[in-house]
N, C-alpha and C. Protein backbone atom coordinates (compact mmCIF):
# COMPACT_ATOMS: atom_id res chain seq x y z
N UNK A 1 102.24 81.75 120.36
CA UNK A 1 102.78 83.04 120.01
C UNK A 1 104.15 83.22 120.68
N UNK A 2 104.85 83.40 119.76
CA UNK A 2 106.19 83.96 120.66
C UNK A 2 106.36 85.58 120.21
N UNK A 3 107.47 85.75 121.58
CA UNK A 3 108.16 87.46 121.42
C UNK A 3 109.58 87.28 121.11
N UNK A 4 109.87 88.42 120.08
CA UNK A 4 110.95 88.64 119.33
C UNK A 4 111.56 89.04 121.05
N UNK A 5 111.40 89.28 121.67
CA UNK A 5 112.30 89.55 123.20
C UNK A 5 113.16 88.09 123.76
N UNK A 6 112.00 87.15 123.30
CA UNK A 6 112.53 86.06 124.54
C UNK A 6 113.15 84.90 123.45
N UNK A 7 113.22 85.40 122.04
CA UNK A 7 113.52 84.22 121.13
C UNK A 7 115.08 84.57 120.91
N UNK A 8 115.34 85.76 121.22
CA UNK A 8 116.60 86.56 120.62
C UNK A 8 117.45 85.83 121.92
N UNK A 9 118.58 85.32 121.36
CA UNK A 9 119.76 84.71 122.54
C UNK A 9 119.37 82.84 122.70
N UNK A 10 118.63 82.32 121.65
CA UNK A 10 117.84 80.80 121.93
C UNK A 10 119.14 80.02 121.14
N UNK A 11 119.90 79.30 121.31
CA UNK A 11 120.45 78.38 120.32
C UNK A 11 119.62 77.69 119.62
N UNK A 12 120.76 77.19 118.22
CA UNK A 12 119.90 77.06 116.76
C UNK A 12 120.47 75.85 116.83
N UNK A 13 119.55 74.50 117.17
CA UNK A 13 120.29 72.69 116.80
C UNK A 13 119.84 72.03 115.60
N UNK A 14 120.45 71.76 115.21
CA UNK A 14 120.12 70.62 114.04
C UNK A 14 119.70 69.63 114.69
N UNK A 15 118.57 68.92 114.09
CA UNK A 15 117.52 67.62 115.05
C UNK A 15 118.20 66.61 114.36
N UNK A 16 118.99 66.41 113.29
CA UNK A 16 119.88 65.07 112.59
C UNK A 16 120.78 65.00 113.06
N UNK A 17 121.47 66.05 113.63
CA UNK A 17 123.11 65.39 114.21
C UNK A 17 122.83 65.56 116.08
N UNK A 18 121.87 67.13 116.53
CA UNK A 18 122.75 67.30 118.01
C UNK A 18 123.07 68.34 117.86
N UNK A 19 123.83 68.67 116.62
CA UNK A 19 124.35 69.86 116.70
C UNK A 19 124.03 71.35 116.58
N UNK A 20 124.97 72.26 117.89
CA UNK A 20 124.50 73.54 117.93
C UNK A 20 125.21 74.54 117.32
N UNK A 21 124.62 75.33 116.02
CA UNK A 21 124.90 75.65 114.81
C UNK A 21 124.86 77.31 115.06
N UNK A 22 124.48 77.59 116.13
CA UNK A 22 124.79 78.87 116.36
C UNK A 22 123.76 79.68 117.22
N UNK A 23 123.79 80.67 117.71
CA UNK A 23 122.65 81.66 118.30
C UNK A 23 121.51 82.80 117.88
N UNK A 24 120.46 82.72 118.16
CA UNK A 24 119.78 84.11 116.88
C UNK A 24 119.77 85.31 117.95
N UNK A 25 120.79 85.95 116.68
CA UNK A 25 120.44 87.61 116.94
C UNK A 25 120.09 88.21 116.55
N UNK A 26 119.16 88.00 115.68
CA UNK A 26 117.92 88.86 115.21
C UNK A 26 116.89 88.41 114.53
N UNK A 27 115.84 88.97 114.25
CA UNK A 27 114.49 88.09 113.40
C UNK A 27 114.51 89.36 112.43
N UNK A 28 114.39 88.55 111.24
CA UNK A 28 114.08 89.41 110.04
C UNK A 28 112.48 89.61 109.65
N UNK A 29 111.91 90.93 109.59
CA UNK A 29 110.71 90.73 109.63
C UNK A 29 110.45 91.23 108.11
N UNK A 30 108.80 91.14 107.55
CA UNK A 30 108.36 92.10 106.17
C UNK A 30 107.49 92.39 106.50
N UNK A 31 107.39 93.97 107.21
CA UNK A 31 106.42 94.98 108.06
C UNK A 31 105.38 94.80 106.76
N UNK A 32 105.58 95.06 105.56
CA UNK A 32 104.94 95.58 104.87
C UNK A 32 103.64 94.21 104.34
N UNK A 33 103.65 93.22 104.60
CA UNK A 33 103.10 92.16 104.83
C UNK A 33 102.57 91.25 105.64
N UNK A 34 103.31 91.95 107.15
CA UNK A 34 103.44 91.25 108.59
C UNK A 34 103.60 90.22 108.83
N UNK A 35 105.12 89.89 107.74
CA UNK A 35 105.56 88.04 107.97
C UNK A 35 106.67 88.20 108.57
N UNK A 36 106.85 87.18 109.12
CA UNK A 36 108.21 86.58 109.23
C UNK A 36 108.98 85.96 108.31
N UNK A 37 109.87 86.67 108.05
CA UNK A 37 110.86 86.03 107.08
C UNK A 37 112.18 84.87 107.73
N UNK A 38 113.47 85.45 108.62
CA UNK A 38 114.27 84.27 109.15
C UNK A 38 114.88 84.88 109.95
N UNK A 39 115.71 84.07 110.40
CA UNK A 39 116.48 84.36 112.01
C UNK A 39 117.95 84.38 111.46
N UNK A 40 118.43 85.72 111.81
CA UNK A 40 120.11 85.87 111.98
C UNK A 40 120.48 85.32 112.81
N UNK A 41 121.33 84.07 112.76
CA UNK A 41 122.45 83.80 113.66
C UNK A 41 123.30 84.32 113.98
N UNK A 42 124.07 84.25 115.13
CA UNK A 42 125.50 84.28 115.62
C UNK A 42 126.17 83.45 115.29
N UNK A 43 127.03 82.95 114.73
CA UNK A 43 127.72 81.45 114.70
C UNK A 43 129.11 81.65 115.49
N UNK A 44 130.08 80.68 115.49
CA UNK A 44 131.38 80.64 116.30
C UNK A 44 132.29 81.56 115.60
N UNK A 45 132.69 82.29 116.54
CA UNK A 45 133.70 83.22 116.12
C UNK A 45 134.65 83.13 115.22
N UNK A 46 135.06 81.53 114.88
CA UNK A 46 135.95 81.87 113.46
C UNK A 46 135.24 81.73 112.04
N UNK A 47 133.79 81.75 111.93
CA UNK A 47 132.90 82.11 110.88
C UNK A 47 133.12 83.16 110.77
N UNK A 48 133.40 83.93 109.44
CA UNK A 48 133.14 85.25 109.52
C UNK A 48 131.86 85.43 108.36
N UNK A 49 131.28 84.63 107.69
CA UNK A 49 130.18 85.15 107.31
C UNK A 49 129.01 84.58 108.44
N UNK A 50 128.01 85.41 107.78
CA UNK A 50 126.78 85.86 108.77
C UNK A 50 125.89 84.56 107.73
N UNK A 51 125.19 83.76 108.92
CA UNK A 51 124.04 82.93 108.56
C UNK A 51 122.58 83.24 109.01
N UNK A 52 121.62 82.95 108.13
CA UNK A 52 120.26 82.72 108.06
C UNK A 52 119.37 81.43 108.16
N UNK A 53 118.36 81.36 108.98
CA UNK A 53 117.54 80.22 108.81
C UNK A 53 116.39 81.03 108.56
N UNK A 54 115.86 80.60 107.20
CA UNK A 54 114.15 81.12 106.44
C UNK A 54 113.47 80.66 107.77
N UNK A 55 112.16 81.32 107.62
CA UNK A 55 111.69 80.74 108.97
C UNK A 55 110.49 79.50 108.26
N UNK A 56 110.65 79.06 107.47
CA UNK A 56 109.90 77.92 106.73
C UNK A 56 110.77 76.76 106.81
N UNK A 57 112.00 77.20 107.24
CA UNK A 57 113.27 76.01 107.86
C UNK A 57 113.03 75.54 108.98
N UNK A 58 112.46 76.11 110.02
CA UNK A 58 112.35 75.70 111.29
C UNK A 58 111.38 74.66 111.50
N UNK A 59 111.66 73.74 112.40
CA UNK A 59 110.58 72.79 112.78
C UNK A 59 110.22 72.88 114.02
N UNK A 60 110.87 73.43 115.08
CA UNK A 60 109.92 74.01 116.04
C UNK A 60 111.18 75.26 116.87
N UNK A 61 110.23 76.02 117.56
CA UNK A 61 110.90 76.99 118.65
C UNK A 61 110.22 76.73 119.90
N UNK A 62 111.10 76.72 120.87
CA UNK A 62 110.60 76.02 122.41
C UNK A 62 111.25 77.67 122.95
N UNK A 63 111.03 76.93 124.37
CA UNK A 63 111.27 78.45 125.57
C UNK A 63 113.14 78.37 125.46
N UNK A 64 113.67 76.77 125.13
CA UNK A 64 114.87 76.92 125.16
C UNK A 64 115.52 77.01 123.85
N UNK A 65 115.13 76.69 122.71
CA UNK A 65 115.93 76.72 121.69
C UNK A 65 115.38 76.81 120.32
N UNK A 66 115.71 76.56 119.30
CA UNK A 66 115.28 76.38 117.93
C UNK A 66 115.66 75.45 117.29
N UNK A 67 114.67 74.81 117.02
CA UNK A 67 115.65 73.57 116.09
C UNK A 67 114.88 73.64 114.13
N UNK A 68 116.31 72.92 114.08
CA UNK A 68 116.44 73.22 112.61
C UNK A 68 116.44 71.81 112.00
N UNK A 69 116.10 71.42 110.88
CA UNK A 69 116.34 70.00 110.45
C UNK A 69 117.84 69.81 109.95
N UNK A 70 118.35 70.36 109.51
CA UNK A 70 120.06 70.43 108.75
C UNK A 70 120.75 71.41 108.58
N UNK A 71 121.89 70.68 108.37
CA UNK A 71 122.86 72.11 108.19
C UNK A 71 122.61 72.84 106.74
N UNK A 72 121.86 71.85 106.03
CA UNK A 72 121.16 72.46 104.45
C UNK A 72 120.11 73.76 104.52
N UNK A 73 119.58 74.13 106.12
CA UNK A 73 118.47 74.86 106.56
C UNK A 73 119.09 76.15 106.61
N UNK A 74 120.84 76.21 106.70
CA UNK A 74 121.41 77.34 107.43
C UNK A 74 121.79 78.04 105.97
N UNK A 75 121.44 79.59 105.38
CA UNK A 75 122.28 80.14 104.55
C UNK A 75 123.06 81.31 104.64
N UNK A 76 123.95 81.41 103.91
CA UNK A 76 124.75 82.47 104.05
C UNK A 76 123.51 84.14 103.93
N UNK A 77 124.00 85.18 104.87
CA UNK A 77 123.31 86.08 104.73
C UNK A 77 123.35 86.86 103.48
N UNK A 78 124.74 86.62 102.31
CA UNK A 78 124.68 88.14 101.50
C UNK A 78 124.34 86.69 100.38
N UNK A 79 124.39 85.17 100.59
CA UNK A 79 123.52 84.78 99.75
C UNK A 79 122.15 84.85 99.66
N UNK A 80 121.32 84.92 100.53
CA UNK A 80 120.34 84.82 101.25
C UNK A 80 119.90 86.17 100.52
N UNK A 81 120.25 87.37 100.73
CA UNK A 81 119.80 89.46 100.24
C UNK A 81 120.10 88.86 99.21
N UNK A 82 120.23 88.22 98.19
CA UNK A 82 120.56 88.20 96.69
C UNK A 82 119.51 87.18 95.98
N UNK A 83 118.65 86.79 97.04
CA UNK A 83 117.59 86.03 96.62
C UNK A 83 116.27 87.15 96.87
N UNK A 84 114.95 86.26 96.29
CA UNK A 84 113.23 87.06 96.73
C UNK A 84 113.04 86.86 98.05
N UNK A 85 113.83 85.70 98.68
CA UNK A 85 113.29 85.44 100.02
C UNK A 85 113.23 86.62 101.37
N UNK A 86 113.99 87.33 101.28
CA UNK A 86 114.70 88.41 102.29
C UNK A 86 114.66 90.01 101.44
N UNK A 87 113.83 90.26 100.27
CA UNK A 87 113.05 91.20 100.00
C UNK A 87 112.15 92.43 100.53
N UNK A 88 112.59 93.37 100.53
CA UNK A 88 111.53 94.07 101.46
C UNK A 88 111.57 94.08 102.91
N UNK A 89 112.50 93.06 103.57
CA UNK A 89 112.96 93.44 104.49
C UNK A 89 112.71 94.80 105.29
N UNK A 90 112.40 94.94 106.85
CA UNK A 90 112.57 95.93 107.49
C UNK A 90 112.49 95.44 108.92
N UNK A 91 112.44 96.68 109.84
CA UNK A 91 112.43 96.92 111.46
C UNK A 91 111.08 96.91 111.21
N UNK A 92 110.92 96.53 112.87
CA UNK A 92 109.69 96.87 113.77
C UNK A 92 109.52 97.07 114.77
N UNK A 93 110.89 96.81 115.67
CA UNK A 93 111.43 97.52 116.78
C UNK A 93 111.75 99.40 116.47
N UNK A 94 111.03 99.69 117.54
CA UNK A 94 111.80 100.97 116.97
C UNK A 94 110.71 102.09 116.27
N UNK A 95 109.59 101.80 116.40
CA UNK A 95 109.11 102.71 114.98
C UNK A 95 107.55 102.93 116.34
N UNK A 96 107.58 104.15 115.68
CA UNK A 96 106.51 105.26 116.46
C UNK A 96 104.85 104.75 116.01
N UNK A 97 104.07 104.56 116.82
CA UNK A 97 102.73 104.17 116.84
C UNK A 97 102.14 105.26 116.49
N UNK A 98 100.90 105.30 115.65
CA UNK A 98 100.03 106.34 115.25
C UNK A 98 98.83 105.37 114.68
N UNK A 99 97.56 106.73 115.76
CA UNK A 99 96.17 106.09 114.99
C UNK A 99 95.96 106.46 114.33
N UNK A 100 94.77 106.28 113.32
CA UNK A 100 94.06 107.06 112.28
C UNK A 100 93.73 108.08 112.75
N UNK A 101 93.37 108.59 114.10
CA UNK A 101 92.67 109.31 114.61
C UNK A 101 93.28 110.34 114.80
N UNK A 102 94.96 110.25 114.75
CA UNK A 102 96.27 110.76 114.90
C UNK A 102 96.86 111.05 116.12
N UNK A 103 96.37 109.92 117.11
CA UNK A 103 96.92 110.21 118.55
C UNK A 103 97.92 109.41 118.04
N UNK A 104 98.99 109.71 118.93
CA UNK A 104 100.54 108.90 119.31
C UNK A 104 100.47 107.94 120.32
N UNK A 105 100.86 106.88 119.65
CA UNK A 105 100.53 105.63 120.82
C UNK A 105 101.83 105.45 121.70
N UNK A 106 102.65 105.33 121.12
CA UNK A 106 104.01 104.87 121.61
C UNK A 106 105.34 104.47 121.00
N UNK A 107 106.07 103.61 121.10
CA UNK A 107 107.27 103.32 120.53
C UNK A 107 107.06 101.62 120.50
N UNK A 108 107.46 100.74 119.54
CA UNK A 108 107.25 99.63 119.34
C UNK A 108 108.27 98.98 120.41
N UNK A 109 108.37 98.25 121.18
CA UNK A 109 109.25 97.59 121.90
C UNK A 109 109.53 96.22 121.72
N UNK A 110 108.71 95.49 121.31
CA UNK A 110 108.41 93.88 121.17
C UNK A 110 107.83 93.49 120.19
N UNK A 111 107.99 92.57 119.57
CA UNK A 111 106.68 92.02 118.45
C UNK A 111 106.38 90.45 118.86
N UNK A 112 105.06 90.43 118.73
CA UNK A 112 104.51 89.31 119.03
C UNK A 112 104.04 88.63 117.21
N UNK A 113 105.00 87.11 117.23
CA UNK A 113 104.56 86.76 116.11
C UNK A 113 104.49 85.15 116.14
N UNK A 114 104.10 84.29 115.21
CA UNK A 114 103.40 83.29 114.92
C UNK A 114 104.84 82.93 113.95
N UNK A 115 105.51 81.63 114.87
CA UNK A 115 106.57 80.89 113.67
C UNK A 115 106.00 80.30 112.65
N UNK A 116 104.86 79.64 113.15
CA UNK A 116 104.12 78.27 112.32
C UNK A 116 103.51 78.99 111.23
N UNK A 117 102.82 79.98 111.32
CA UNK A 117 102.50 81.20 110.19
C UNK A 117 103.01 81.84 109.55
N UNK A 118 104.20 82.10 110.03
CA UNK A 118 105.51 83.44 109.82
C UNK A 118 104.35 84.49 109.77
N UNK A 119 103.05 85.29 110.68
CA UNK A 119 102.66 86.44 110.76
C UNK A 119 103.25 87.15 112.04
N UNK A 120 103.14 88.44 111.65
CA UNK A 120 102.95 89.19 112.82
C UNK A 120 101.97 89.37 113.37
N UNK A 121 101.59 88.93 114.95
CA UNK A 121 100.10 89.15 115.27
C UNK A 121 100.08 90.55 116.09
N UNK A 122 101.16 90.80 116.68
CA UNK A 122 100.92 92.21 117.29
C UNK A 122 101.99 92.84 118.02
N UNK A 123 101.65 94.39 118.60
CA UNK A 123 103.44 94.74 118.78
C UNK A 123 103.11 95.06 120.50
N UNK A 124 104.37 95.06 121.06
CA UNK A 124 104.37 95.95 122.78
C UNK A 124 104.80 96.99 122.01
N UNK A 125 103.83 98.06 122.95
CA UNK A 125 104.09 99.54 122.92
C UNK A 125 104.92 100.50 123.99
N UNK A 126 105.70 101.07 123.98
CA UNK A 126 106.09 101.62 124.86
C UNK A 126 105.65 103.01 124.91
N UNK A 127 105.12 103.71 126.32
CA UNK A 127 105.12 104.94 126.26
C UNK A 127 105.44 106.19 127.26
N UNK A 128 106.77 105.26 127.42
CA UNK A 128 108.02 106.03 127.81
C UNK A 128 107.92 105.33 129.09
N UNK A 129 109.39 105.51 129.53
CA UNK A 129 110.12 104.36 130.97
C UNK A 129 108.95 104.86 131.84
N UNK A 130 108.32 105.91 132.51
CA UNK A 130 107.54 106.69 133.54
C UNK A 130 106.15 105.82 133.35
N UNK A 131 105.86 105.71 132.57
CA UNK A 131 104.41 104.72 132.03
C UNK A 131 104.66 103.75 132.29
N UNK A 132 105.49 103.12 131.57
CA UNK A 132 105.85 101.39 131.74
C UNK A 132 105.74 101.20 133.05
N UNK A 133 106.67 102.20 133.91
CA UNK A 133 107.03 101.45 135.39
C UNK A 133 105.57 101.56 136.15
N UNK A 134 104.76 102.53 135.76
CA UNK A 134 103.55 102.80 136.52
C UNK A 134 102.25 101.89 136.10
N UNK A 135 102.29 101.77 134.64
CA UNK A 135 101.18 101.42 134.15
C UNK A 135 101.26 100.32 133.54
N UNK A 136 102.71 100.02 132.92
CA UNK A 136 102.97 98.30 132.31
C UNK A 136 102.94 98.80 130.60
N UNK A 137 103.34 98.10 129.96
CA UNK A 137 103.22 98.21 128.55
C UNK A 137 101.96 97.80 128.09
N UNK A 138 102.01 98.08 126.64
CA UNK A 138 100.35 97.93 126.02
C UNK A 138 100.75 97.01 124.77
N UNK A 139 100.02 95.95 124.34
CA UNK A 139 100.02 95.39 123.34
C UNK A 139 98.92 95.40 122.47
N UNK A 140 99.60 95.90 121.38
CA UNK A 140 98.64 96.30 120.18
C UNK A 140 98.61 95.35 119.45
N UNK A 141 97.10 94.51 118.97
CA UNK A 141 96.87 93.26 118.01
C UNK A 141 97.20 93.87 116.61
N UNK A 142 97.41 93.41 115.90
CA UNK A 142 97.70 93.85 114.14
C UNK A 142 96.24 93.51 113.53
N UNK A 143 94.84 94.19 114.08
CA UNK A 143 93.60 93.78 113.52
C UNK A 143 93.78 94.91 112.02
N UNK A 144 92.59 94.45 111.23
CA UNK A 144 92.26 95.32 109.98
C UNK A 144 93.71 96.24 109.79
N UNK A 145 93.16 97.49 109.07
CA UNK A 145 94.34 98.34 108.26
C UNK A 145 95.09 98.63 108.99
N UNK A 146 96.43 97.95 108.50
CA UNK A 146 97.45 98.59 108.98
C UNK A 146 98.59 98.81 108.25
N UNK A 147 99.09 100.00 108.37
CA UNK A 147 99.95 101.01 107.68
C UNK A 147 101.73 100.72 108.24
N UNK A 148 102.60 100.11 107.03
CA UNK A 148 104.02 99.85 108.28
C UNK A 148 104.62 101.46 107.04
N UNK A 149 105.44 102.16 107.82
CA UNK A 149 105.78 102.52 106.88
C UNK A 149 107.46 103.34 107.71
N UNK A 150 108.38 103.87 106.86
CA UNK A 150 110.35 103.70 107.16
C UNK A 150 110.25 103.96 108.65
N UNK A 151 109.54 104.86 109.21
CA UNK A 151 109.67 105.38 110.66
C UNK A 151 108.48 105.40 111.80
N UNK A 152 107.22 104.61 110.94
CA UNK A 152 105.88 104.73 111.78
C UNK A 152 104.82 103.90 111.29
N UNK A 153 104.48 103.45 111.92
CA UNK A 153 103.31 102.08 112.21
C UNK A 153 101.61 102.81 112.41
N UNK A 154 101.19 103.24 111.10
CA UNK A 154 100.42 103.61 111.19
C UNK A 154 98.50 102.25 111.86
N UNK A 155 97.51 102.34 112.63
CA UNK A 155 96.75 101.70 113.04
C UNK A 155 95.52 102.34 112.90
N UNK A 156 94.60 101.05 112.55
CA UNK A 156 93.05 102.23 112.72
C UNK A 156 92.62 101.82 114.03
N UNK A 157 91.39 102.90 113.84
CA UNK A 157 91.16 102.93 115.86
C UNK A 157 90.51 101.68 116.12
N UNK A 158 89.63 100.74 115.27
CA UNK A 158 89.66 99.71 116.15
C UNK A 158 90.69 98.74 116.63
N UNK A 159 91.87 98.39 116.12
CA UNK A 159 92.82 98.10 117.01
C UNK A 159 92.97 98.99 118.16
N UNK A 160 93.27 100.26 118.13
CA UNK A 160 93.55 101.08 119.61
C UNK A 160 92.37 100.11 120.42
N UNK A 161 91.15 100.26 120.38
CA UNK A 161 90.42 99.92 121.07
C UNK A 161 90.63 98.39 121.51
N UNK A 162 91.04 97.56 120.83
CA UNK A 162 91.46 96.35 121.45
C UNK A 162 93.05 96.11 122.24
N UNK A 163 93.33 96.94 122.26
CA UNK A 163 94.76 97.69 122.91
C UNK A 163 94.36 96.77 124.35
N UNK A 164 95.58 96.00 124.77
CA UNK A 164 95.71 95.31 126.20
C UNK A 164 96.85 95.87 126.82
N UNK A 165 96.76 95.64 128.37
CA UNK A 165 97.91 96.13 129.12
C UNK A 165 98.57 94.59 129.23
N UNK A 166 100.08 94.84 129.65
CA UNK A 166 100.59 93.31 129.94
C UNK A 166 100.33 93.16 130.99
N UNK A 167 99.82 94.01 131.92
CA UNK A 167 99.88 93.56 133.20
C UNK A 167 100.60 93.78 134.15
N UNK A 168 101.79 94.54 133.73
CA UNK A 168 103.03 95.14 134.70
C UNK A 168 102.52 96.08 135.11
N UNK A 169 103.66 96.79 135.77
CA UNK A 169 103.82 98.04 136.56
C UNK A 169 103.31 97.99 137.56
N UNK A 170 103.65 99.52 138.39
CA UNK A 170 103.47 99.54 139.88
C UNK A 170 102.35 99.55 140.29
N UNK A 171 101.05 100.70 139.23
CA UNK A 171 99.51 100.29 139.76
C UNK A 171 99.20 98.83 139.96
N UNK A 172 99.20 98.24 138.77
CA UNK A 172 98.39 96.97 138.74
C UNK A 172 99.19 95.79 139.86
N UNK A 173 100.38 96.06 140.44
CA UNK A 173 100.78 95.41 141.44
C UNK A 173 100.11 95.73 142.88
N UNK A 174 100.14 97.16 142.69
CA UNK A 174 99.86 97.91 144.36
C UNK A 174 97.95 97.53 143.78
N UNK A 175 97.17 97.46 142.89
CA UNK A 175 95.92 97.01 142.74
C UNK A 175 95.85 95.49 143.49
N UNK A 176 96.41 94.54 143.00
CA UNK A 176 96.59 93.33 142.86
C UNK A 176 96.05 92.59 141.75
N UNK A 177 96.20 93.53 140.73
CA UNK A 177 95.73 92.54 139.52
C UNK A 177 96.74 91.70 138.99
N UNK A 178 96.62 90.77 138.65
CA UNK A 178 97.65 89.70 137.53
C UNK A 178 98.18 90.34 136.77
């Protein structure tokens, strides 16, 4: 499982030449399906169009980088929106937690997803800087119904109930838990 946190800033190599083809600054997700679609690059400053790697291009993502098989893997971005592939497109950073039950969970901070799958398996929740620092963030699995929708991530309560802490913050330090 990787996090859209620690993948964002990874250089993008081609495994045929060596070569480093640019940086990802962003993951394109389809909330409405919970896939992964591809990774916005950065490329060198005298590119001025914006590139894409589908994430069915990739052959692996490590802690340091991404590699790509060719420079045939990399496409232009406003070619790329003019295809089915990048359809439906949306965020998942950013968007307000709600149960069925209609408690407010939090604010999405992270997404935890599956390259080899292109799924989303689940999001960090934030619920607000005062929590985090005390209590650590919460990660919500993407079990059964779930609702993505322009501004809110609707969940039924058995996900809440499988709701994990990461393990941060100041209790679980001054506790001594992991």
């Amino acid at each position: 499982m990787e996090r859209y946190s620690e993948v964002l800033g990874l250089p993008v190599i081609c495994v045929n030449d060596g070569k480093r083809v640019g940086v990802v600054k962003n993951i394109i997700f389809r909330p409405k399906t919970k896939t992964l679609l591809a990774f916005l690059l950065e490329c060198k400053s005298y590119e001025l169009k914006k590139k894409v790697v589908l994430a069915e291009d990739i052959l692996s993502l490590g802690k340091d980088a991404v590699i790509i098989k060719d420079l045939n893997s990399l496409r232009g971005l406003r070619q790329a929106k003019n295809t089915d592939e990048l359809m439906d497109k949306g965020e998942v950073i950013g968007l307000r937690v709600y149960s069925k039950a209609g408690e407010d969970m939090g604010v999405v901070k992270d997404v935890i997803f599956d390259y080899k799958n292109r799924t989303i398996e689940g999001v960090e929740i934030s619920d607000g800087l005062i929590q985090d620092i005390v209590k650590g963030r919460n990660v919500l699995p993407l079990l059964g119904k779930v609702e993505f929708g322009e501004d809110i991530l609707l969940v039924d309560n058995e996900a809440v109930e499988e709701m994990m802490e990461t393990g941060g913050g100041l209790k679980n330090i001054i506790e001594g838990k992991p």
